[in-house]
N, C-alpha and C. Protein backbone atom coordinates (compact mmCIF):
# COMPACT_ATOMS: atom_id res chain seq x y z
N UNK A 1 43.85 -45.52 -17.31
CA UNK A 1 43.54 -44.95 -16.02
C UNK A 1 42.86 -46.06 -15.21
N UNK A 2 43.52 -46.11 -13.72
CA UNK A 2 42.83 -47.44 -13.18
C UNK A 2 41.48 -46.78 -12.41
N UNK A 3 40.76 -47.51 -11.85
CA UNK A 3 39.22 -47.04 -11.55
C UNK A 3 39.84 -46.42 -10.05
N UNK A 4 40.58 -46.52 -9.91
CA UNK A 4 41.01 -45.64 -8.03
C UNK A 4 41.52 -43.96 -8.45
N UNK A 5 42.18 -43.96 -9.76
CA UNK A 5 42.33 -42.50 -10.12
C UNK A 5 41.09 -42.07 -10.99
N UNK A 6 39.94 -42.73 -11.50
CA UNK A 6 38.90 -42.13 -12.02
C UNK A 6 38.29 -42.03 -10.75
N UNK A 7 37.73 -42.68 -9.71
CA UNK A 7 37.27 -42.12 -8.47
C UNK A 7 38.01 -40.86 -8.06
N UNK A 8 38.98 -41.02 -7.70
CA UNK A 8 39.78 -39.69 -7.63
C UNK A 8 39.03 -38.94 -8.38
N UNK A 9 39.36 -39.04 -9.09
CA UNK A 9 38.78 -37.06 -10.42
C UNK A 9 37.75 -36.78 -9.79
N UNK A 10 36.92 -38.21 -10.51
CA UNK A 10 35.46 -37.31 -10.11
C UNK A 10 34.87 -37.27 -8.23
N UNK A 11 35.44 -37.40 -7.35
CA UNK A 11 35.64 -36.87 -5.82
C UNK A 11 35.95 -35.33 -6.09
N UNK A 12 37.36 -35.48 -6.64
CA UNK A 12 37.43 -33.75 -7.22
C UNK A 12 36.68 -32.64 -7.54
N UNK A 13 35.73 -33.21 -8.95
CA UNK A 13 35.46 -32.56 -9.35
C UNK A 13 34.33 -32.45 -8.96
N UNK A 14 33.84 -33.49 -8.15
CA UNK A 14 32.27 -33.34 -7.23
C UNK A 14 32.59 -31.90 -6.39
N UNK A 15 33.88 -32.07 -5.53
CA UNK A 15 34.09 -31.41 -4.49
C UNK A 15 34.09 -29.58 -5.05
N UNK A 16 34.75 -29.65 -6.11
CA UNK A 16 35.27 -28.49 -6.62
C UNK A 16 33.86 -27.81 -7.28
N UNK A 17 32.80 -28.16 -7.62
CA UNK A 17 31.78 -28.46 -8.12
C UNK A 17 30.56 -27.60 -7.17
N UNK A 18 30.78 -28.67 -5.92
CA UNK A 18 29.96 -28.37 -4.75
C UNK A 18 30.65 -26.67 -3.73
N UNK A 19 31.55 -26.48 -3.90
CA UNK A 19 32.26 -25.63 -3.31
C UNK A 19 32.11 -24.53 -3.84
N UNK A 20 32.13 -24.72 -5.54
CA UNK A 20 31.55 -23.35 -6.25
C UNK A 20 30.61 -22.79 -5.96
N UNK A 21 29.33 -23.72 -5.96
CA UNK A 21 27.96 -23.11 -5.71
C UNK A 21 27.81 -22.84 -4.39
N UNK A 22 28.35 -23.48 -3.39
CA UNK A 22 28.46 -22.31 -2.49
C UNK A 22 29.00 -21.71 -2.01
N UNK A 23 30.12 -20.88 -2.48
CA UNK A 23 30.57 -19.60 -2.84
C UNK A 23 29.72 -19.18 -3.36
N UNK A 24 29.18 -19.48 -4.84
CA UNK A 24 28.06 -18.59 -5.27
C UNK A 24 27.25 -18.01 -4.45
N UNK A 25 26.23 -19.14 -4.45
CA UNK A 25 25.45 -18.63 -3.05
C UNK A 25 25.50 -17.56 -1.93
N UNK A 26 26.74 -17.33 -1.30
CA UNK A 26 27.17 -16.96 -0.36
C UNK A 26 27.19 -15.46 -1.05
N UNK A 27 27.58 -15.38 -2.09
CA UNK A 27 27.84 -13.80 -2.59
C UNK A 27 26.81 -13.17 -3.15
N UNK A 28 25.55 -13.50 -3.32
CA UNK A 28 24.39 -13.51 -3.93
C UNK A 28 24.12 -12.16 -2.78
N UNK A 29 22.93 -11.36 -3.29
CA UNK A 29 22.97 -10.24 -2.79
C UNK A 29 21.27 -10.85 -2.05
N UNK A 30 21.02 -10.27 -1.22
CA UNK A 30 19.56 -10.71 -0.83
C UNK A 30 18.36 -9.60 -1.54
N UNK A 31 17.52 -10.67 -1.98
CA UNK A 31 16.21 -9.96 -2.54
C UNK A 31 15.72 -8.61 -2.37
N UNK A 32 15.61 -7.81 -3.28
CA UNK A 32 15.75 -6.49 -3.20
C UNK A 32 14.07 -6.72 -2.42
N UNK A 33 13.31 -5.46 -1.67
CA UNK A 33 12.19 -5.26 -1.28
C UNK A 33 11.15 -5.14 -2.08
N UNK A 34 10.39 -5.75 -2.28
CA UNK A 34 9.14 -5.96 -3.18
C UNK A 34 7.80 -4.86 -2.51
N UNK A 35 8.05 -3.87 -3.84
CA UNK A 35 6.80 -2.64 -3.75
C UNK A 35 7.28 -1.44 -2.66
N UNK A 36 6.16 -0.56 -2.67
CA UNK A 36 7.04 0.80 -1.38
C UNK A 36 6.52 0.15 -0.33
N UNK A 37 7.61 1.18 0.38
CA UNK A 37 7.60 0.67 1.98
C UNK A 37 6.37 1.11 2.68
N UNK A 38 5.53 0.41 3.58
CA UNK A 38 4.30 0.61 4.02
C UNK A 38 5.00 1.09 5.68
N UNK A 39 4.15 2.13 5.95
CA UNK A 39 4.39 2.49 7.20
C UNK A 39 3.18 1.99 8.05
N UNK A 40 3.59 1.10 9.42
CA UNK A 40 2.37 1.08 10.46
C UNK A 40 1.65 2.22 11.16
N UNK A 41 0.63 2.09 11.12
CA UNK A 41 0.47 3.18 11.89
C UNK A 41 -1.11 2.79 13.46
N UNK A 42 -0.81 3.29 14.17
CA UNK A 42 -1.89 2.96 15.41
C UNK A 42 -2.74 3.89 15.78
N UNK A 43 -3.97 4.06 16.21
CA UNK A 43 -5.05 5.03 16.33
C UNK A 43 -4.57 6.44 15.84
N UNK A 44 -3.56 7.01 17.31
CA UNK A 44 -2.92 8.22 16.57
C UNK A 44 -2.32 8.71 15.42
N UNK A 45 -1.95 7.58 14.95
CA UNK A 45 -1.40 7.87 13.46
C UNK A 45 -2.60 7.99 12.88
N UNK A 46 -3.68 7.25 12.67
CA UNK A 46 -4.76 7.53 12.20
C UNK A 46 -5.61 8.54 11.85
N UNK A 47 -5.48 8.78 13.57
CA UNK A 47 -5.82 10.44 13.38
C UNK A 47 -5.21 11.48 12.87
N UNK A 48 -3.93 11.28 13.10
CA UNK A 48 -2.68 12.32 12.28
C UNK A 48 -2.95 12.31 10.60
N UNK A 49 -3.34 10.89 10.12
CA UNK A 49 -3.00 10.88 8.76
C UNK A 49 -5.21 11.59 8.33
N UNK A 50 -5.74 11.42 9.07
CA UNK A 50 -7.30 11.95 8.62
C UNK A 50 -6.63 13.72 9.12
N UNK A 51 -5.99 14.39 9.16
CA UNK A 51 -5.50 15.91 9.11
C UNK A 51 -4.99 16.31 8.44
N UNK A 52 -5.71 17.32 7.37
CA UNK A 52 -5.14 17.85 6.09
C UNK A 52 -3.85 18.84 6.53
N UNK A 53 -3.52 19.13 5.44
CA UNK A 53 -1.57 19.98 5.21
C UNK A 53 -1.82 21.12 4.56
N UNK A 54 -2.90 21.91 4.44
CA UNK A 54 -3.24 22.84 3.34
C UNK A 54 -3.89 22.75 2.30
N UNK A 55 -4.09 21.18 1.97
CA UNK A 55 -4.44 20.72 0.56
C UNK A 55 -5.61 19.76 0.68
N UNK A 56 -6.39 19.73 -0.26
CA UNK A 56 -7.06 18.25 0.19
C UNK A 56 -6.74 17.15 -0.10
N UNK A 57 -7.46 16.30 0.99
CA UNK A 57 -6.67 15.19 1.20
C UNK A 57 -7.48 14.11 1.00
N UNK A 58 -7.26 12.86 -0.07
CA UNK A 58 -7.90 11.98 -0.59
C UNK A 58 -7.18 10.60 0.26
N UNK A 59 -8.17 10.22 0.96
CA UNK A 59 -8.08 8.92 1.60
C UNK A 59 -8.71 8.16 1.43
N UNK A 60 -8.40 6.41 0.69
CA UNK A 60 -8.79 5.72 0.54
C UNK A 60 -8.58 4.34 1.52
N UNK A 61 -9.01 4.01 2.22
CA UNK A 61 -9.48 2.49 2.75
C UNK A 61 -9.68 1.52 2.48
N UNK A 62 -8.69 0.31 2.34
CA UNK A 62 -8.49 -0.92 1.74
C UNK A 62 -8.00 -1.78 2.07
N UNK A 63 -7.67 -3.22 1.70
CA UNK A 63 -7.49 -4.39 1.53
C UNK A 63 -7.48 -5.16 0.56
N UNK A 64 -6.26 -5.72 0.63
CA UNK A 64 -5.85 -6.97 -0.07
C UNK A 64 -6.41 -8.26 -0.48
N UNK A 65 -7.48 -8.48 0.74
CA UNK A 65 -8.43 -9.66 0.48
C UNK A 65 -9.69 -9.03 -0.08
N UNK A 66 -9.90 -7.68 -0.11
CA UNK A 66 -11.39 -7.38 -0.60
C UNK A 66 -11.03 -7.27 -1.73
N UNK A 67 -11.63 -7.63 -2.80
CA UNK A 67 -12.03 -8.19 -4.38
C UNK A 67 -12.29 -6.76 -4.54
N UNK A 68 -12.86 -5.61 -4.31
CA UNK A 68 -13.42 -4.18 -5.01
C UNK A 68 -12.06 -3.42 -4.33
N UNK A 69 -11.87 -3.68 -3.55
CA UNK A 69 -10.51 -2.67 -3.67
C UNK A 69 -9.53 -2.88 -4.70
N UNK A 70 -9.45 -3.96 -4.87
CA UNK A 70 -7.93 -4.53 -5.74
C UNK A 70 -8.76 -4.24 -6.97
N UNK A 71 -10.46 -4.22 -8.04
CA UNK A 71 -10.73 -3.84 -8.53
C UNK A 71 -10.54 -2.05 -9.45
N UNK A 72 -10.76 -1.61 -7.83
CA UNK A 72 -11.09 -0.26 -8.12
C UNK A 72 -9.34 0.29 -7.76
N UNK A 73 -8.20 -0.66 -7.32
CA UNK A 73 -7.26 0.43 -7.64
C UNK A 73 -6.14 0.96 -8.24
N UNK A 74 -6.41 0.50 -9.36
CA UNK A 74 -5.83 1.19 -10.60
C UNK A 74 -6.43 2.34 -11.21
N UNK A 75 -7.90 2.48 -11.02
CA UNK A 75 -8.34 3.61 -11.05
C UNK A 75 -7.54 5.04 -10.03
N UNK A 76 -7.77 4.22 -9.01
CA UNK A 76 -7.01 5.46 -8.17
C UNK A 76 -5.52 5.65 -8.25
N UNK A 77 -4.35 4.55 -8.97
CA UNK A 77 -3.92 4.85 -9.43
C UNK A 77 -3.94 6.16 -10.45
N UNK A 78 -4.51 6.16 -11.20
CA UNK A 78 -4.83 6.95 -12.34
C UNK A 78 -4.84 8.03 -11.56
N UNK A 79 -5.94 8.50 -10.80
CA UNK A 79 -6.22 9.80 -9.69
C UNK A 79 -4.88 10.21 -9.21
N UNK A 80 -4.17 9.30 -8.70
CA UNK A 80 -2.93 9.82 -7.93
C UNK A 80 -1.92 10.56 -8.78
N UNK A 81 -2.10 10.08 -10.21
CA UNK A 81 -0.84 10.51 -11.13
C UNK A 81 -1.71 11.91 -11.38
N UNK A 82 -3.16 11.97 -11.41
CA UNK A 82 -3.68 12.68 -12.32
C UNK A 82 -3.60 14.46 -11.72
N UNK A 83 -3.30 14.19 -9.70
CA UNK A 83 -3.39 15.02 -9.22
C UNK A 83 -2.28 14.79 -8.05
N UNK A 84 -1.52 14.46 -8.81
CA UNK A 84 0.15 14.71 -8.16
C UNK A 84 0.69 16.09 -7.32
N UNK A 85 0.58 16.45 -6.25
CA UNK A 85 1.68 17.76 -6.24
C UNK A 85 0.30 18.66 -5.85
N UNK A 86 -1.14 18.34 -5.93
CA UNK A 86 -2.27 18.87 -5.89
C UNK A 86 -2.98 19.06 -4.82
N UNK A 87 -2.82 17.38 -4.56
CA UNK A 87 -3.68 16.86 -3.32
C UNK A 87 -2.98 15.98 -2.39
N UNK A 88 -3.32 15.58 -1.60
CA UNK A 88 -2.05 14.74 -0.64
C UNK A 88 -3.53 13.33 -0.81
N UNK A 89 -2.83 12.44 -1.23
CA UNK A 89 -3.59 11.19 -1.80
C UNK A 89 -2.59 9.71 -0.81
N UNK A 90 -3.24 9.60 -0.13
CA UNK A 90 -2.99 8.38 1.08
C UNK A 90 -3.90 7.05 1.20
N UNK A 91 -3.15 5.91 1.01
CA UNK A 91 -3.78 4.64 1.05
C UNK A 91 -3.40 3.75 2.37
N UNK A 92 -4.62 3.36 2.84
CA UNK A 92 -4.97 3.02 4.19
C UNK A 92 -5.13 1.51 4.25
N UNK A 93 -4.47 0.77 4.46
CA UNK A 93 -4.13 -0.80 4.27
C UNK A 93 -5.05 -1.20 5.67
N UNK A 94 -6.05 -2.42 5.59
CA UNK A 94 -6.74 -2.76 6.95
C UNK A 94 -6.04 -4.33 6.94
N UNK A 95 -5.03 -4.51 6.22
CA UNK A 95 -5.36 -5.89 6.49
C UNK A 95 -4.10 -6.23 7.56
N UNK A 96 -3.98 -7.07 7.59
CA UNK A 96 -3.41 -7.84 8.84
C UNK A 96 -1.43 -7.65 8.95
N UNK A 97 -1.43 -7.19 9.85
CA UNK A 97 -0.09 -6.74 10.06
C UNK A 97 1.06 -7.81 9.68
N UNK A 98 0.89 -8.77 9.64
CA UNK A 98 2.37 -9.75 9.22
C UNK A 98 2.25 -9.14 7.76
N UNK A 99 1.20 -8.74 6.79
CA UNK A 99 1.29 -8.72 5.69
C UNK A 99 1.97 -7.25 5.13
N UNK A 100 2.26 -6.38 6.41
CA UNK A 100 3.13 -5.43 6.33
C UNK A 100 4.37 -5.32 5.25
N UNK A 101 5.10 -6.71 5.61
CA UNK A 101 6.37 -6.41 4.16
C UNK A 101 6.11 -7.46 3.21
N UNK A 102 4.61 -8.06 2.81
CA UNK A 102 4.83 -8.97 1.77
C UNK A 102 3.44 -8.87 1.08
N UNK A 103 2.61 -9.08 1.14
CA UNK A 103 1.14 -8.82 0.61
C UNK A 103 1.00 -7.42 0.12
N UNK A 104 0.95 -6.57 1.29
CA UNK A 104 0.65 -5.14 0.64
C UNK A 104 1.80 -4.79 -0.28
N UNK A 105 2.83 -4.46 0.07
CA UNK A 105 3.67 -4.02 -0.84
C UNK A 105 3.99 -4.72 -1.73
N UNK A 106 3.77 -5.97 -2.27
CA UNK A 106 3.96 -6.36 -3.51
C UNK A 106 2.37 -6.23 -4.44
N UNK A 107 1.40 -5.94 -3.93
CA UNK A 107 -0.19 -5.62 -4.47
C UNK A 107 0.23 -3.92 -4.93
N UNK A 108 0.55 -3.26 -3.84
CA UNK A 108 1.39 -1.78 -4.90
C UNK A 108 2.11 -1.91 -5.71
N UNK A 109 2.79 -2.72 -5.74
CA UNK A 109 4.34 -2.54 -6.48
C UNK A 109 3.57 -3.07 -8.17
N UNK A 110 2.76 -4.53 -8.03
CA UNK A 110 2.16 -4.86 -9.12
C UNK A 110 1.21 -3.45 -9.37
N UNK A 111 0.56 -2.78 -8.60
CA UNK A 111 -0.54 -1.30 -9.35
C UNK A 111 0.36 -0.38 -9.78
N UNK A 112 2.01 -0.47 -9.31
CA UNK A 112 2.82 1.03 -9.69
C UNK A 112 2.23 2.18 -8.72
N UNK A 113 1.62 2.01 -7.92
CA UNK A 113 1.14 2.63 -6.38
C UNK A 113 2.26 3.23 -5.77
N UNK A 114 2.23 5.11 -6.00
CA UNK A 114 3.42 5.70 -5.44
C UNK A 114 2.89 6.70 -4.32
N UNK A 115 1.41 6.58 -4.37
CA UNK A 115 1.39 7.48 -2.61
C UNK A 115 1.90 6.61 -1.78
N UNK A 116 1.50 8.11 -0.62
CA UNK A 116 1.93 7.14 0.63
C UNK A 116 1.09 6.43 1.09
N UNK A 117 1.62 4.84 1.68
CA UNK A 117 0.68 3.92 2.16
C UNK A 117 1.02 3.48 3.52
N UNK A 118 -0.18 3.19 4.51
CA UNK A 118 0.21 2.85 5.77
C UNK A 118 -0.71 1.70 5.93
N UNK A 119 -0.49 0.57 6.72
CA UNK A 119 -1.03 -0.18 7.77
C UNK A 119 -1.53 0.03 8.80
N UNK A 120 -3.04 0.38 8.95
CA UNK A 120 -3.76 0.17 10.33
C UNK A 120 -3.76 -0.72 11.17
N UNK A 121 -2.99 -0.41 12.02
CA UNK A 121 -3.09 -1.78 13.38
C UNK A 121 -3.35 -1.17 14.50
N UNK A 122 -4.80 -1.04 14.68
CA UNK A 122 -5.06 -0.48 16.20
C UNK A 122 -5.55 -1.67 16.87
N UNK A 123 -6.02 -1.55 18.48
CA UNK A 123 -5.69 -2.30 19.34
C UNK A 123 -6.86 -2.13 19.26
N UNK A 124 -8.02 -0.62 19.26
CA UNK A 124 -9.38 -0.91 19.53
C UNK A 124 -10.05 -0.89 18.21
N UNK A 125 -10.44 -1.06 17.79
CA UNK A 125 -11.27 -1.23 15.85
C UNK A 125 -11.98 -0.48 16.21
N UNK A 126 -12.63 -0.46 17.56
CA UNK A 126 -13.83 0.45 17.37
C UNK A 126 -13.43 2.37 17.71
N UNK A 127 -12.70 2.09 17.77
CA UNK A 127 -12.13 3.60 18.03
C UNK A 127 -11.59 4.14 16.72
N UNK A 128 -10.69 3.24 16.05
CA UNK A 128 -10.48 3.01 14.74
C UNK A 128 -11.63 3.77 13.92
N UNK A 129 -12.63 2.84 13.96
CA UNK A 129 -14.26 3.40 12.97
C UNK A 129 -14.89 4.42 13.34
N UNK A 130 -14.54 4.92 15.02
CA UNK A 130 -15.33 6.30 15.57
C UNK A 130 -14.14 7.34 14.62
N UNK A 131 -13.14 6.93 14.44
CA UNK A 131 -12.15 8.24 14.04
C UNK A 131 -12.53 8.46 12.68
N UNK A 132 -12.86 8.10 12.18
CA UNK A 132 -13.30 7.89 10.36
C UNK A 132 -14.81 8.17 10.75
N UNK A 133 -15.39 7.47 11.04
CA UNK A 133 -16.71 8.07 11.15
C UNK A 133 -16.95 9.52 11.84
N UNK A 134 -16.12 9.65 12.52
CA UNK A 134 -15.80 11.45 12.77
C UNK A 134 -15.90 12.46 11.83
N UNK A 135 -15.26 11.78 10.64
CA UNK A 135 -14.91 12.67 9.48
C UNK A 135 -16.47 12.50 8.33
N UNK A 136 -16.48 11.02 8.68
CA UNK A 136 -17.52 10.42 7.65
C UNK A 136 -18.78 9.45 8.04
N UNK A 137 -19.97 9.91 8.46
CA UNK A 137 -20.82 8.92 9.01
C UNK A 137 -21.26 7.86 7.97
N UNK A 138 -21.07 8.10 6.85
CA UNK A 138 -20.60 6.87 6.09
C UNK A 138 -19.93 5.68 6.22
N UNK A 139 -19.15 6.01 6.88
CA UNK A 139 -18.52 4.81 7.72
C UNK A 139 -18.69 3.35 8.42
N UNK A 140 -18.72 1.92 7.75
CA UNK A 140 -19.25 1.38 8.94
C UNK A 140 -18.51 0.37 8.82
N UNK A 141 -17.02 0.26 8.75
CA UNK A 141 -16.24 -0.74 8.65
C UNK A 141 -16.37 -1.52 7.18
N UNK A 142 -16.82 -1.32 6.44
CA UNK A 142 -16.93 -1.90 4.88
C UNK A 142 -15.75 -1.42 4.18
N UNK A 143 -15.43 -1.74 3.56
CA UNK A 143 -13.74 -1.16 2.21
C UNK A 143 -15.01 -2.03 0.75
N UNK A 144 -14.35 -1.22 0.00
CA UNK A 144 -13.73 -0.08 0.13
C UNK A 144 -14.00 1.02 0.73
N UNK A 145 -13.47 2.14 1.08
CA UNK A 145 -13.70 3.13 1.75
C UNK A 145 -13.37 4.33 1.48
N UNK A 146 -13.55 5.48 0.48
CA UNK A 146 -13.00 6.68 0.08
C UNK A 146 -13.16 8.11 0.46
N UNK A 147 -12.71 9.04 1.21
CA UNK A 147 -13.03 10.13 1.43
C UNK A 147 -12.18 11.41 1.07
N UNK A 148 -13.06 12.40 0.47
CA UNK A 148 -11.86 13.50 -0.02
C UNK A 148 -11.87 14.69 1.46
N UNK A 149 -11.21 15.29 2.16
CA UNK A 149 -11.40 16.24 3.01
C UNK A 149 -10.79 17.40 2.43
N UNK A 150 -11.27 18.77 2.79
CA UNK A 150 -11.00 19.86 2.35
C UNK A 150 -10.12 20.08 3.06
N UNK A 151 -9.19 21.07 2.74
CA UNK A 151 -7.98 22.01 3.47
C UNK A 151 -8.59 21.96 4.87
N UNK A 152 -9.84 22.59 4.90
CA UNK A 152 -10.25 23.20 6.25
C UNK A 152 -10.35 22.02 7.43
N UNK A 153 -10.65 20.53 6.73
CA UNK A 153 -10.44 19.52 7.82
C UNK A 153 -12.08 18.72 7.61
N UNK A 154 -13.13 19.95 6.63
CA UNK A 154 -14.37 19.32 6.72
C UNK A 154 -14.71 17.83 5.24
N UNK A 155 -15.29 17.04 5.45
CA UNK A 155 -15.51 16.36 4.23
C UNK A 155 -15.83 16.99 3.30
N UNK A 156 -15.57 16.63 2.09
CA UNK A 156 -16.09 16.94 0.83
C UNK A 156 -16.44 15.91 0.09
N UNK A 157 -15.89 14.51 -0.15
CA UNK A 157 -16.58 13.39 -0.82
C UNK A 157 -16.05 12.26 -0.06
N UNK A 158 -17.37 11.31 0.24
CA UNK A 158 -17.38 10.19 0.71
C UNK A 158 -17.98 9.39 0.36
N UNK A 159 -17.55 7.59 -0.30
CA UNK A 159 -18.16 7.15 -1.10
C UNK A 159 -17.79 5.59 -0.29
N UNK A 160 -18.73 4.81 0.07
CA UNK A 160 -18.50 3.49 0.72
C UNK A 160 -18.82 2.39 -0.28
N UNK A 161 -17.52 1.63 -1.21
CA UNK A 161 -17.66 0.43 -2.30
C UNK A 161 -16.98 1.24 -3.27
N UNK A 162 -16.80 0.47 -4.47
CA UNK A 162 -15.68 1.00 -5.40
C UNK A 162 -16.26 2.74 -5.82
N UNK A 163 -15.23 2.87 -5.92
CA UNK A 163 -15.29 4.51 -6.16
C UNK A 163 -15.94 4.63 -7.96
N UNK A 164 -16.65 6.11 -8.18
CA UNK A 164 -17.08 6.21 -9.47
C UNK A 164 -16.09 7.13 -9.88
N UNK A 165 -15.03 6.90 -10.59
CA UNK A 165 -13.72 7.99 -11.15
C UNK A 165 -14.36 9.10 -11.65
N UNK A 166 -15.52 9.63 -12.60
CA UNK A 166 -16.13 10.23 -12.79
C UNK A 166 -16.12 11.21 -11.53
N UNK A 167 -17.47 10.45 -10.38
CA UNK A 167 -17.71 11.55 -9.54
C UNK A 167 -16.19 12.00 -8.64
N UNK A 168 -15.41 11.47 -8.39
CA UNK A 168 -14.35 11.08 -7.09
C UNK A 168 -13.14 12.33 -8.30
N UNK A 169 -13.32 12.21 -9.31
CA UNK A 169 -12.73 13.01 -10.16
C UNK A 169 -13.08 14.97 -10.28
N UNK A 170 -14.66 15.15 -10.29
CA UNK A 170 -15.47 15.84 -10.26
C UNK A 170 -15.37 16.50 -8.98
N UNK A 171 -15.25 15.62 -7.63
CA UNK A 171 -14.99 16.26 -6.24
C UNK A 171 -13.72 16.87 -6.27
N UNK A 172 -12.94 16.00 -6.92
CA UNK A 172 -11.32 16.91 -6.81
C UNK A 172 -11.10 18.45 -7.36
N UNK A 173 -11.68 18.37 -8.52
CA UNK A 173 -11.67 19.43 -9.84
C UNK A 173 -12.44 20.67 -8.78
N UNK A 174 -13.64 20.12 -7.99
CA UNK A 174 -14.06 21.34 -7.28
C UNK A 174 -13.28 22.12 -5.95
N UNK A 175 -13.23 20.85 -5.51
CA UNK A 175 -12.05 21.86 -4.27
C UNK A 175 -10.31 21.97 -4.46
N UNK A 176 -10.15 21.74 -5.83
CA UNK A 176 -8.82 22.16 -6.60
C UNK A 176 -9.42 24.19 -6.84
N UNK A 177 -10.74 24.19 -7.39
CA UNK A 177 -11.41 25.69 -7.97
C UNK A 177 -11.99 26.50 -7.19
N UNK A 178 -12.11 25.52 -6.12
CA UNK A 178 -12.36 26.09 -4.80
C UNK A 178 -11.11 26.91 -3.59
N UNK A 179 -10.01 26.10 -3.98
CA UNK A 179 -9.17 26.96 -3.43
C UNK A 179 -8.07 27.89 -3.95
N UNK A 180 -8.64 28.02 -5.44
CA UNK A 180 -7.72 28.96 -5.94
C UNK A 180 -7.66 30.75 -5.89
């Protein structure tokens, strides 16, 4: 074989080579979505989601960069499975809206986090903290942030820093016996 038909081949088989992979490429399916889908939500949603459905309603307040939330929530994991179908159990994301489809939902997806979760992005913060502090004068912009509300719309447990599963457990069990 003279060296002008071994160039040949391997031109070929470079070409044939390079052409595969991208075809490959090209047919490759794109990255499935990492964790559940987080819904935005703005003051009014806020307020919509602090309004119970009949049931009580366990709202927790968090972030991705605070060290005691990401602590404390696998615990509430636990809570959510523990009172499935019971209570309407909602997680309240503060952190920063680009992190909408990549931070938060892959921080659930690693906890196995199957309530529903939304993104706070209001325009005024401080209207934001009057609406929660409405419910909870506990309130003062700190996360973690946990509150249980009764059917009727009034608080029943509010706890500002990682939650005690014990007590946050104990609040449920009562206005579960409370409304039977």
């Amino acid at each position: 074989m003279n060296s002008l038909t071994a160039r040949i081949i391997i031109l070929v088989a470079i070409f044939t080579i390079g052409t595969s992979l991208a075809i490959g490429q090209q047919t490759q399916k794109p990255a499935a979505p990492v964790g559940p889908a987080i819904k935005q939500i703005d003051l009014e949603g806020l307020k919509t989601v602090l309004k119970t459905d009949g049931k009580p309603r366990l709202i927790n307040f968090w972030a991705t960069w605070c060290d005691p939330c990401r602590e404390e929530f696998p615990e509430l994991v636990k809570i959510d499975a523990a009172y499935k179908g019971k209570i309407d159990f909602i997680s309240v994301s503060l952190d920063d809206l680009e992190d909408i489809g990549t931070t938060v939902p892959k921080f659930l997806h690693e906890m196995k986090a199957t309530m529903p979760a939304y993104l706070l992005h209001a325009s005024d913060e401080d209207a934001a903290i009057a609406a929660i502090t409405n419910i909870s004068s506990d309130f003062h912009g700190s996360l973690p942030f946990t509150i249980l509300i009764k059917p009727n719309g009034e608080l029943a447990y509010s706890h500002a820093g990682k939650i005690h599963p014990d007590e946050l457990n104990a609040a449920i069990a009562k206005q579960l016996s409370a409304g039977q």
